[in-house]
N, C-alpha and C. Protein backbone atom coordinates (compact mmCIF):
# COMPACT_ATOMS: atom_id res chain seq x y z
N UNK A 1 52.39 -26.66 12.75
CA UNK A 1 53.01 -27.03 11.50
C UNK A 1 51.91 -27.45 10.54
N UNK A 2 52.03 -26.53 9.53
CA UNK A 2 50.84 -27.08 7.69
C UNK A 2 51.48 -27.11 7.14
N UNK A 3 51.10 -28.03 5.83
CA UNK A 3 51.91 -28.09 4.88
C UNK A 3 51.01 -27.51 4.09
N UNK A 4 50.76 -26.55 2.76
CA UNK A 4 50.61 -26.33 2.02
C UNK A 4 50.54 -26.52 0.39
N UNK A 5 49.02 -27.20 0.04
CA UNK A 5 48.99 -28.11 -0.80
C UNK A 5 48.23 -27.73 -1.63
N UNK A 6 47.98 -27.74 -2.87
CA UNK A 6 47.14 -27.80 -3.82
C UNK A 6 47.24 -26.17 -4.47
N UNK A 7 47.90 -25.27 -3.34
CA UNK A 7 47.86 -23.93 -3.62
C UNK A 7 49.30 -23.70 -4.91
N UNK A 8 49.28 -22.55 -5.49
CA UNK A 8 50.07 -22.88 -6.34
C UNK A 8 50.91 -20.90 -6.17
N UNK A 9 49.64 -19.73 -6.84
CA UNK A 9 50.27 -18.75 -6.96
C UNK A 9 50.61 -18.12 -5.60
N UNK A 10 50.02 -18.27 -4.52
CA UNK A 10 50.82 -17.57 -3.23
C UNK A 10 50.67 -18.87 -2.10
N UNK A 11 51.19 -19.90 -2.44
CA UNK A 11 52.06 -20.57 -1.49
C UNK A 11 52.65 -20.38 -0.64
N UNK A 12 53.47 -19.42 -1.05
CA UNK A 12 54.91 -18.83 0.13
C UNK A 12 53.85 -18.14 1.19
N UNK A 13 53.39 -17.23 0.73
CA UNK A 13 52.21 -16.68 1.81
C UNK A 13 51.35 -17.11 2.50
N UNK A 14 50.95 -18.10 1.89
CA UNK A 14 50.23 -18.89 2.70
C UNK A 14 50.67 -20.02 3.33
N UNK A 15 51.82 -20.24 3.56
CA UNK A 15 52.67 -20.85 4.30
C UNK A 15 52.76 -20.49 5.83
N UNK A 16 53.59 -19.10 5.44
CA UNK A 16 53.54 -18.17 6.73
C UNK A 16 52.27 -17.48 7.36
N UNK A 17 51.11 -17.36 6.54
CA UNK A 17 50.18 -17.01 7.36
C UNK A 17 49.00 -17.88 7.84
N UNK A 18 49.17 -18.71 7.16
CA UNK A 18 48.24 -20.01 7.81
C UNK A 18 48.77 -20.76 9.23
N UNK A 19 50.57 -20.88 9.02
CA UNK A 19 51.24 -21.49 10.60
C UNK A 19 50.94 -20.31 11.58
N UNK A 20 51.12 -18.74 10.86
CA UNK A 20 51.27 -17.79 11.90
C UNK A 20 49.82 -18.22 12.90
N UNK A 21 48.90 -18.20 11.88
CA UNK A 21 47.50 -18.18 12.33
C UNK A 21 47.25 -19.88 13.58
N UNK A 22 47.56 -20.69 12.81
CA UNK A 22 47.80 -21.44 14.24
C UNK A 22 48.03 -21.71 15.46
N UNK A 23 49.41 -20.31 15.19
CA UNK A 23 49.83 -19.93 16.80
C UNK A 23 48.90 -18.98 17.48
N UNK A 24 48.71 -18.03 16.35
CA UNK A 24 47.72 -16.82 16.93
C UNK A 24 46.35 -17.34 17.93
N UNK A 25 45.74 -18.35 17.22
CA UNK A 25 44.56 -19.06 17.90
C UNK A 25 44.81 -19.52 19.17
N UNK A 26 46.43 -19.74 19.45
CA UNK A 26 46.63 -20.26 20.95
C UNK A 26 46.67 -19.48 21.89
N UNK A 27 46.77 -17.53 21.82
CA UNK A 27 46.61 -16.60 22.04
C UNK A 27 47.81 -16.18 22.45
N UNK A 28 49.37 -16.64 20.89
CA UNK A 28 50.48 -16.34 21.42
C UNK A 28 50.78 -15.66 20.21
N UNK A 29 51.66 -14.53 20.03
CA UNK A 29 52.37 -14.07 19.37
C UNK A 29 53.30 -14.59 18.21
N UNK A 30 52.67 -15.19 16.75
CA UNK A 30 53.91 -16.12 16.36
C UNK A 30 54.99 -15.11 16.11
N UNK A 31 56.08 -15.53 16.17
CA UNK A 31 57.66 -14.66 15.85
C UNK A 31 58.85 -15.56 15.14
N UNK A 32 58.50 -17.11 15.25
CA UNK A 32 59.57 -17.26 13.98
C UNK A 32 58.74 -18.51 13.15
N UNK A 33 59.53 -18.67 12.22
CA UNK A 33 58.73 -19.12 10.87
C UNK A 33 60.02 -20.20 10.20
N UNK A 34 59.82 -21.19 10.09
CA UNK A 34 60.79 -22.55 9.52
C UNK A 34 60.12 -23.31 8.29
N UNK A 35 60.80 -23.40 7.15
CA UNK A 35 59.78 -23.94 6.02
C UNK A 35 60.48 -25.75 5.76
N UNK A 36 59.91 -26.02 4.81
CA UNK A 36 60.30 -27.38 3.73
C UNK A 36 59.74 -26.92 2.54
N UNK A 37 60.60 -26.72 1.14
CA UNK A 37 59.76 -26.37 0.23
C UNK A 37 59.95 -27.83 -0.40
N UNK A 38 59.31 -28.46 -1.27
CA UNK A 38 59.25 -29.57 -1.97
C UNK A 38 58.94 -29.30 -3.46
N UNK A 39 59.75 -29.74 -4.08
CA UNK A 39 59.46 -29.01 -5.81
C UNK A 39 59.29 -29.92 -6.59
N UNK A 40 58.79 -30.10 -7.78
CA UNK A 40 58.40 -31.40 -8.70
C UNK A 40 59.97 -31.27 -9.47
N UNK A 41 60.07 -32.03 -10.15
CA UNK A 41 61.19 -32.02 -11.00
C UNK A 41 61.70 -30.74 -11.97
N UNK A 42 60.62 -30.63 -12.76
CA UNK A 42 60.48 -28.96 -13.52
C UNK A 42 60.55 -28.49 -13.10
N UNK A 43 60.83 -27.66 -11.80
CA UNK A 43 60.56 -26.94 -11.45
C UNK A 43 61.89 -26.24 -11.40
N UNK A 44 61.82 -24.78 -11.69
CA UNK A 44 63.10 -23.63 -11.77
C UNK A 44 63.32 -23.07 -10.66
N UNK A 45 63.99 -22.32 -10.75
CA UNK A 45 65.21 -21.68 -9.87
C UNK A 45 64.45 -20.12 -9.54
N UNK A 46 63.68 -19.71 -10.27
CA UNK A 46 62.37 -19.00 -10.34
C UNK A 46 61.30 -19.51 -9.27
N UNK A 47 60.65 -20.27 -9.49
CA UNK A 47 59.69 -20.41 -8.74
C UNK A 47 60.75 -20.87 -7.26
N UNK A 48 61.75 -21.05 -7.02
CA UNK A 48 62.32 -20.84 -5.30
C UNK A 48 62.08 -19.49 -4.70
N UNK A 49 62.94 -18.75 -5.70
CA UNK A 49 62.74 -17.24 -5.60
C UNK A 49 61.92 -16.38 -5.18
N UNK A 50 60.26 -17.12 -6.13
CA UNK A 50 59.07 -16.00 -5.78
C UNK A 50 58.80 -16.93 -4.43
N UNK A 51 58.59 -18.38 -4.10
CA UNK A 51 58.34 -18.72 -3.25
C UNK A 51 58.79 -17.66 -1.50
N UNK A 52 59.94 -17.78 -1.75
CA UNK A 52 60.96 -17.44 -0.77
C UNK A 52 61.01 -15.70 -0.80
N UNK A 53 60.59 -15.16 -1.67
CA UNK A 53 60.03 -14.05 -1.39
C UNK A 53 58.52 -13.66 -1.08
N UNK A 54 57.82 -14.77 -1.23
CA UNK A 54 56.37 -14.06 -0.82
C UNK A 54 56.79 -14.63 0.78
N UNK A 55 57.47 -15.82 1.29
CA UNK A 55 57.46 -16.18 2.75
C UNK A 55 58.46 -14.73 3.63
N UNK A 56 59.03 -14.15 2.85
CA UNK A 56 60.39 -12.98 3.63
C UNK A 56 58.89 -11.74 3.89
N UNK A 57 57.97 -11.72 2.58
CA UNK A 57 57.31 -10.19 2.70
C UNK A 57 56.36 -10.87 4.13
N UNK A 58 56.00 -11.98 3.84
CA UNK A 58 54.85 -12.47 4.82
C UNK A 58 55.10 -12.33 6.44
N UNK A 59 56.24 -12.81 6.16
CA UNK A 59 57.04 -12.76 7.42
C UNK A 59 57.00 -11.55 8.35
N UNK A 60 57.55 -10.59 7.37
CA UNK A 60 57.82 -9.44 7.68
C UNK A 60 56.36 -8.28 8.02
N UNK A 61 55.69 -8.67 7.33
CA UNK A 61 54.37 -8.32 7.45
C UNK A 61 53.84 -8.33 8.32
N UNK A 62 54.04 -9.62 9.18
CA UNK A 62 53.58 -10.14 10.65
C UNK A 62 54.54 -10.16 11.51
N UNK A 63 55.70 -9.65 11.44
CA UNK A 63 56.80 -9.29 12.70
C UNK A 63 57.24 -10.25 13.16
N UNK A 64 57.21 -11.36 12.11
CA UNK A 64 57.78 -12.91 12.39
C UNK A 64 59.24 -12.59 11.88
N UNK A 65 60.71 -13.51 12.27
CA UNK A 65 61.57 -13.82 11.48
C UNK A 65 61.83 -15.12 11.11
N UNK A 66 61.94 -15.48 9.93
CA UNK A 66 62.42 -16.85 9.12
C UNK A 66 63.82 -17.16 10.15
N UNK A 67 63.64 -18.43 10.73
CA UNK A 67 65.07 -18.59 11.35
C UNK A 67 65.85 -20.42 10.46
N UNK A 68 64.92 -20.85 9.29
CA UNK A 68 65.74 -21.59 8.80
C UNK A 68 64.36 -22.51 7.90
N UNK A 69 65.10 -23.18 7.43
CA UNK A 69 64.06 -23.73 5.85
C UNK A 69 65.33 -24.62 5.46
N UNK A 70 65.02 -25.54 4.31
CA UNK A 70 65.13 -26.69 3.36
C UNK A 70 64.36 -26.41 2.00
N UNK A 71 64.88 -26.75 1.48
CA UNK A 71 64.40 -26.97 -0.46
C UNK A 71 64.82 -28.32 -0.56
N UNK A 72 63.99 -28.55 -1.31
CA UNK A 72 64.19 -30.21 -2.60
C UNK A 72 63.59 -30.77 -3.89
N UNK A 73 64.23 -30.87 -4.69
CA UNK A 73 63.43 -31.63 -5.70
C UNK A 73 62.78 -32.66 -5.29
N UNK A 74 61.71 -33.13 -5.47
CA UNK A 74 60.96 -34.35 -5.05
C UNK A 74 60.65 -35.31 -6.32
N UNK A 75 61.03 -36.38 -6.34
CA UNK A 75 60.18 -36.89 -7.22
C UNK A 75 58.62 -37.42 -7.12
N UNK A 76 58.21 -37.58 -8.42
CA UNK A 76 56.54 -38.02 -8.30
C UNK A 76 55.48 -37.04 -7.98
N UNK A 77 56.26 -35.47 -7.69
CA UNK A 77 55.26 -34.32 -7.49
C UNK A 77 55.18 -34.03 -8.69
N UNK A 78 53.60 -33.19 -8.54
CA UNK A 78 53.29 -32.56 -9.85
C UNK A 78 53.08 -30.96 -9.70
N UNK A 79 53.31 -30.44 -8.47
CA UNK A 79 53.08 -29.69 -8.08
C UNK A 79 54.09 -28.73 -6.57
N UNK A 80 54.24 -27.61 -6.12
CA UNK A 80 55.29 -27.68 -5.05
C UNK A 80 53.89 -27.53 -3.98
N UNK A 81 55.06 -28.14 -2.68
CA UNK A 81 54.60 -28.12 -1.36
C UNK A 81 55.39 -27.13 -0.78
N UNK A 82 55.01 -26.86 0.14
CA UNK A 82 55.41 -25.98 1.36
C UNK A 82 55.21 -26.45 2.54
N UNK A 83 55.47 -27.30 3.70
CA UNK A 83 55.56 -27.54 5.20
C UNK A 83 56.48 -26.21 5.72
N UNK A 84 55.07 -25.32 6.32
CA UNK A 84 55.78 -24.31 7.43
C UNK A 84 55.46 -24.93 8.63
N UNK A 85 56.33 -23.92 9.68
CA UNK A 85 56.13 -24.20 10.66
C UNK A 85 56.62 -22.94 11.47
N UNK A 86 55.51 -22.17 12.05
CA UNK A 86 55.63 -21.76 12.88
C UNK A 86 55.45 -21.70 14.86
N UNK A 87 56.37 -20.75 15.21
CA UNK A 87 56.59 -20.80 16.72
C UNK A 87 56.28 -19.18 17.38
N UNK A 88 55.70 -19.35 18.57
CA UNK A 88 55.92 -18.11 19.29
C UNK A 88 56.42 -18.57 20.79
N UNK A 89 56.55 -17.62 21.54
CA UNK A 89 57.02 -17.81 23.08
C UNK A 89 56.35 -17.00 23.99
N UNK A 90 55.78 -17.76 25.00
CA UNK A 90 54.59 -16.80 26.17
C UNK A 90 55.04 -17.80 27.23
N UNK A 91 54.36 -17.37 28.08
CA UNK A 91 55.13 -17.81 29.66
C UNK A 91 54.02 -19.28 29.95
N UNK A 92 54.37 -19.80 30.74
CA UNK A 92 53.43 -21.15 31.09
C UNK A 92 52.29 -21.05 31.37
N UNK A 93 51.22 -21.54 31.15
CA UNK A 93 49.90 -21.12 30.89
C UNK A 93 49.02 -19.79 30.96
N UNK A 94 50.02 -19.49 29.94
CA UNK A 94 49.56 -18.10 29.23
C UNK A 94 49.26 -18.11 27.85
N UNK A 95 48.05 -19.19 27.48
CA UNK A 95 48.09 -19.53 26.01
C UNK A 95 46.54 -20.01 26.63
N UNK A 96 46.16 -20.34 25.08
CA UNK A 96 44.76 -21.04 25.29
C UNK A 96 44.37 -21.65 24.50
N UNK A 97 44.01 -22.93 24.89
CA UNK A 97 43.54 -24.82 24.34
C UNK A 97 42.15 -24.98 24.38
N UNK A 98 42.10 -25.61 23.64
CA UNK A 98 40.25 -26.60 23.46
C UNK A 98 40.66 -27.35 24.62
N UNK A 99 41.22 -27.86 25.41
CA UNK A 99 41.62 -28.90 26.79
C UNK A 99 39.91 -29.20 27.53
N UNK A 100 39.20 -27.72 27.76
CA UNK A 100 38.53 -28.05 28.71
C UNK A 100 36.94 -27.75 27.59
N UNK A 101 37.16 -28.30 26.25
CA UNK A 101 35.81 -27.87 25.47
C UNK A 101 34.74 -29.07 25.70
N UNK A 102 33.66 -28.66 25.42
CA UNK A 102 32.43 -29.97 25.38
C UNK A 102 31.54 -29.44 24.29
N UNK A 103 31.06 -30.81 24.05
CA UNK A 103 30.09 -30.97 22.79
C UNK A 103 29.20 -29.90 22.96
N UNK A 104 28.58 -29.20 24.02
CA UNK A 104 27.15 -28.46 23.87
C UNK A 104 27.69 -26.66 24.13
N UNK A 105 29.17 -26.76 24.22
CA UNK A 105 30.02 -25.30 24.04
C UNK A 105 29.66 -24.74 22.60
N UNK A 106 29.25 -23.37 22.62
CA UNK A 106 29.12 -22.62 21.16
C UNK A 106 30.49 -21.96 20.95
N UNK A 107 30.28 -21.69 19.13
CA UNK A 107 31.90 -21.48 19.16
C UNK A 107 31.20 -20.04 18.63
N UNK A 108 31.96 -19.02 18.96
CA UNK A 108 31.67 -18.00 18.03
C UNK A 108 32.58 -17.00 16.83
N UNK A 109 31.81 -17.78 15.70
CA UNK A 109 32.78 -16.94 14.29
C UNK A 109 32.95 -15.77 14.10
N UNK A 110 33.72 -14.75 14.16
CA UNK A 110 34.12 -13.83 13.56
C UNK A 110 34.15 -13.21 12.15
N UNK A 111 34.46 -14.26 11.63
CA UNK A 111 34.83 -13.74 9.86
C UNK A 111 33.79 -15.18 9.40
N UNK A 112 33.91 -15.01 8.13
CA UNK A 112 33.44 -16.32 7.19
C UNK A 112 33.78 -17.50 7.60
N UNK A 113 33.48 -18.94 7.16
CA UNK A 113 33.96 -19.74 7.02
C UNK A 113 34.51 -20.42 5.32
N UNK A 114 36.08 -20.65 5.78
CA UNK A 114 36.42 -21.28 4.25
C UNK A 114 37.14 -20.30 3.53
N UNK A 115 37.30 -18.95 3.95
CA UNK A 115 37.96 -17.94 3.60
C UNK A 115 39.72 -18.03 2.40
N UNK A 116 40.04 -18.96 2.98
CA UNK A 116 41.56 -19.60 2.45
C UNK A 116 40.78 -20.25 1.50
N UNK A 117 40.18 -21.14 1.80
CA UNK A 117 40.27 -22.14 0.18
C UNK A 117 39.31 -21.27 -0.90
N UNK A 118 38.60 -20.28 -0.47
CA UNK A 118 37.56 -19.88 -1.51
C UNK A 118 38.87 -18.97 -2.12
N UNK A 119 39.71 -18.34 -1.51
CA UNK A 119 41.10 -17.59 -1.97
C UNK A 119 41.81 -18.23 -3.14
N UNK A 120 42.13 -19.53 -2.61
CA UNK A 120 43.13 -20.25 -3.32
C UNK A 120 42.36 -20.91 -4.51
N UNK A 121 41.07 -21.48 -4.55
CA UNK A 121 40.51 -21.85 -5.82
C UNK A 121 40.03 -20.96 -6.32
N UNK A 122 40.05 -19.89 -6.14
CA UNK A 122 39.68 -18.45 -6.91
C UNK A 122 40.78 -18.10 -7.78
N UNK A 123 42.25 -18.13 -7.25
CA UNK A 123 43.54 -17.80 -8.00
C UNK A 123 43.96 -19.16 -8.88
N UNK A 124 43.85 -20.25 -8.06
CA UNK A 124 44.54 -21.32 -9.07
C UNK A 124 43.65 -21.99 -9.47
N UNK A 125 42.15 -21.80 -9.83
CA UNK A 125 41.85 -22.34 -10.59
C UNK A 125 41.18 -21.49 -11.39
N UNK A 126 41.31 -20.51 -11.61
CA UNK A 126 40.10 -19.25 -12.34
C UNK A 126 40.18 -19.42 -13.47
N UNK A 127 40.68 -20.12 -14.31
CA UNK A 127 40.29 -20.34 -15.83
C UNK A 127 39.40 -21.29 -15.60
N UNK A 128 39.40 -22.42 -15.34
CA UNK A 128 38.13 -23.88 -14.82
C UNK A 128 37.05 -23.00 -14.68
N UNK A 129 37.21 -22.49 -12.83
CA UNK A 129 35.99 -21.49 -12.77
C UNK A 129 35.04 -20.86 -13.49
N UNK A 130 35.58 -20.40 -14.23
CA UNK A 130 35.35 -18.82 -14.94
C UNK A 130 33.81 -19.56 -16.15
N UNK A 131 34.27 -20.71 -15.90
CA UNK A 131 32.97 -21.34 -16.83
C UNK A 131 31.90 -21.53 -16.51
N UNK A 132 31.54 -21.40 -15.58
CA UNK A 132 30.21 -21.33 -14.06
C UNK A 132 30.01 -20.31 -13.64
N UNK A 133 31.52 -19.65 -13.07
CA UNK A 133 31.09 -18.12 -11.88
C UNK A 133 31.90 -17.20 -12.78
N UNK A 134 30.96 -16.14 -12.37
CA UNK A 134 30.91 -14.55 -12.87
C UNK A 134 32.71 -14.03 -12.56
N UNK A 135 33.28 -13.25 -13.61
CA UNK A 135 34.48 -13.01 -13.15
C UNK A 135 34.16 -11.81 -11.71
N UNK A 136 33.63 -11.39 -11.76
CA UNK A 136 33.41 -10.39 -10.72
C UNK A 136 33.69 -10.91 -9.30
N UNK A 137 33.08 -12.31 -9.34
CA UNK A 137 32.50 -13.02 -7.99
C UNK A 137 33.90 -13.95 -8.02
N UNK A 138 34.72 -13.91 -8.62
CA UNK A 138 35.93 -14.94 -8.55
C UNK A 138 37.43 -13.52 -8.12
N UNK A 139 37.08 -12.17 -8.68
CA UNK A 139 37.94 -11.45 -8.16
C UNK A 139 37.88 -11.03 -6.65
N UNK A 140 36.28 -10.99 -6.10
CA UNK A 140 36.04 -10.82 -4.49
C UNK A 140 36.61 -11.72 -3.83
N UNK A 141 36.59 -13.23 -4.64
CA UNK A 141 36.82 -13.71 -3.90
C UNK A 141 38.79 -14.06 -3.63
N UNK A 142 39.45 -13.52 -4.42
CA UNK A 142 40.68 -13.76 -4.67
C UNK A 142 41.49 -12.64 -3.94
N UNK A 143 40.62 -11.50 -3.34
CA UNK A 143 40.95 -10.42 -2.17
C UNK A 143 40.68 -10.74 -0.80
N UNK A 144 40.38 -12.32 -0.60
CA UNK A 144 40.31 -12.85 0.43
C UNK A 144 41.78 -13.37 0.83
N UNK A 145 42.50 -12.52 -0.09
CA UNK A 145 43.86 -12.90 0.18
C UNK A 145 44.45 -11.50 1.41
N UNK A 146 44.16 -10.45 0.82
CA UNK A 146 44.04 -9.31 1.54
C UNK A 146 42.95 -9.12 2.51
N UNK A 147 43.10 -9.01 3.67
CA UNK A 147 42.52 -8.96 5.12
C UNK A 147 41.67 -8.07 5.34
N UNK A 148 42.21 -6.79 5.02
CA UNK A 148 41.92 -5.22 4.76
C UNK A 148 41.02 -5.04 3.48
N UNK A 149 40.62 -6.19 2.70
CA UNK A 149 40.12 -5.96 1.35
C UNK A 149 38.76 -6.74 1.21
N UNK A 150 38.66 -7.56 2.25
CA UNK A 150 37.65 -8.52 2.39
C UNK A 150 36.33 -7.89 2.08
N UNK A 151 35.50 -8.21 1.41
CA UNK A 151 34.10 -7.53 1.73
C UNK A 151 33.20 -8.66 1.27
């Protein structure tokens, strides 16, 4: 279970693929997906919508099904949240834990590090940005949303 914070234009997506990814690391299959959306006061009937459709494509994308969620106005937000939570199912120790890690274990990376947040402050903040970094170097980095697009 993450909650999803500070992100603004693909929230919903990154809801579902950040919990999926949680499970994935345990070396289980995620397959269902449960949200909390939390909304500031302003907030429309619109932004549920795109929310709740980027979490259905995400979903679907990854062969997960949504089996239930909550909405709310919140007060004192300035911004919406998202608490997903995803689940998968594998047989009894057929998964895999840090349980038996030690300090002098190497870990070995695959992809980048920071990949999500260089995503998300690339999209929601690229006007700020754009006053420092090159638009070029703020669109690479905003295809760190796409997996298949990474370079």
């Amino acid at each position: 279970m993450d909650p999803i914070t500070g992100a603004i234009e693909r929230i919903g997506w990154l809801a579902v693929n950040i919990n999926a990814n949680d499970v994935a690391t345990f070396g289980v299959q995620p397959i269902f997906f449960s949200s909390c959306i939390l909304l500031p006061e302003n907030e429309n009937r619109k932004s549920v919508k795109t929310i709740c459709v980027q979490m259905d494509k995400a979903a679907k994308d990854l062969g997960m099904a949504i089996v239930g969620g909550h909405c709310e106005v919140t007060f004192g937000l300035t911004s919406p949240i998202v608490v997903g939570c995803a689940m998968g199912v594998t047989e009894k120790g057929n998964y895999v834990t840090a349980g038996g890690a030690k300090s002098e274990d190497k870990i070995i990376l695959t992809k980048s590090v920071g990949i999500e947040g260089t995503a998300i402050l690339a999209s929601d903040r690229e006007r700020q940005l754009k006053k420092t970094i090159e638009t070029s170097v703020l669109e690479k980095a905003k295809k760190n949303f796409q997996p298949n697009k990474r370079r």
